[in-house]
Protein backbone atom coordinates (compact mmCIF):
# COMPACT_ATOMS: atom_id res chain seq x y z
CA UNK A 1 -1.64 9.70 2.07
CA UNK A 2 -3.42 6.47 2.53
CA UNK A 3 -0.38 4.61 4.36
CA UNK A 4 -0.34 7.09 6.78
CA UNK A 5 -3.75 7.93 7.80
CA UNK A 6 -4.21 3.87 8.32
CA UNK A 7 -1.24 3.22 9.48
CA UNK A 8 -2.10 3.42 13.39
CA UNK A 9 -4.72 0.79 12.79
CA UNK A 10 -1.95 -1.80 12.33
CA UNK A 11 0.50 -1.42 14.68
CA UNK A 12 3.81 0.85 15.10
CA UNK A 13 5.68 1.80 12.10
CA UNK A 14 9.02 4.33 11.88
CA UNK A 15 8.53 7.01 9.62
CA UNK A 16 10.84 4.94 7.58
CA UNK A 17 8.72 2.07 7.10
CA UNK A 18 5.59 4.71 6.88
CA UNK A 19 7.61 6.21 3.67
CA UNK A 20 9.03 3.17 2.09
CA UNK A 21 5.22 1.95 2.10
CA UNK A 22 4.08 5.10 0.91
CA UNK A 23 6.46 5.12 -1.91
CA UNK A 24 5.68 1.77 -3.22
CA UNK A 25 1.85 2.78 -3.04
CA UNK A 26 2.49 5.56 -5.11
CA UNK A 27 4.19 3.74 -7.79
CA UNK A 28 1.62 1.16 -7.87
CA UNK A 29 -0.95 4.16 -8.58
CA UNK A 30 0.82 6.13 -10.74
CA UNK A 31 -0.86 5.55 -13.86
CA UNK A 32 -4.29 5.77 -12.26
CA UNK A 33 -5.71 9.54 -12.18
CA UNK A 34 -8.64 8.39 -9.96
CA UNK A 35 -8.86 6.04 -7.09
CA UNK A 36 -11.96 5.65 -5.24
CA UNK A 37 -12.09 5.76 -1.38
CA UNK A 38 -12.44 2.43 -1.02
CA UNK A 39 -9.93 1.27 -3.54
CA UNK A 40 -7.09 3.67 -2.02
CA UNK A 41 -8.08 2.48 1.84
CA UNK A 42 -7.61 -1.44 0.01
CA UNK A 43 -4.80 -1.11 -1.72
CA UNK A 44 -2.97 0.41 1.47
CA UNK A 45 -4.60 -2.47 4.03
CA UNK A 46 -3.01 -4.92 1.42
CA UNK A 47 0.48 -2.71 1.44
CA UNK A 48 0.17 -2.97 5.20
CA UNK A 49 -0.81 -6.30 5.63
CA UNK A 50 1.74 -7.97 3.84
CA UNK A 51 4.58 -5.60 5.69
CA UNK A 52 3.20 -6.30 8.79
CA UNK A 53 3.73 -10.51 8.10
CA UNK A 54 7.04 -10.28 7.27
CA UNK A 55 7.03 -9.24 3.31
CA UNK A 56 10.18 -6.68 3.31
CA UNK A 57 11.40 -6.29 -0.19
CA UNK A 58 10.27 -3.90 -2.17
CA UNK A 59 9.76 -5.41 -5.59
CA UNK A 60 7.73 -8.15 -3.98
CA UNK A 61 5.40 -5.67 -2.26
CA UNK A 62 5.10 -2.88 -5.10
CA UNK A 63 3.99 -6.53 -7.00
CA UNK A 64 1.27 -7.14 -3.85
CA UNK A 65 -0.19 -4.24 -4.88
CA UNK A 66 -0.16 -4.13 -7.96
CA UNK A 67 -2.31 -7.33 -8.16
CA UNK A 68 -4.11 -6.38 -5.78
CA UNK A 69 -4.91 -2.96 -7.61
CA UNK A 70 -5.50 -4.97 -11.01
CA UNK A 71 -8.32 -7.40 -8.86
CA UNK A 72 -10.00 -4.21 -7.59
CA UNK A 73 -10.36 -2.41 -10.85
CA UNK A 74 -10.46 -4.95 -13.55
């Protein structure tokens, strides 16, 4: 659970927020049946990142990731 483990670098999140996040990071990986270390710790800083300025619904952040999934492994 990337969210999670990184989640006390950033700041104080409910275990709401912490599984709303989570959820949209797992949709954004779905399709993927490997994810690097590095690629699963970006993904989530980008997840976190854009919560963490404001960025609340979920449609725009599962699309955060997304493109910021596509950049990393295109």
């Amino acid at each position: 659970m990337p969210i999670r483990s990184m989640a006390s670098n950033f700041g104080v999140y409910s275990p709401i927020d912490l599984n709303f996040l989570q959820g949209i990071y797992d949709e954004a990986t779905v399709e993927l049946t490997a994810l690097d270390d590095m690629t699963m710790t970006d993904i989530a800083q980008v997840l976190l990142d854009a919560h963490r300025s404001g960025v609340r619904d979920r449609e725009e952040l599962l699309g955060i990731a997304t493109s910021a999934l596509y950049r990393r492994t295109a």
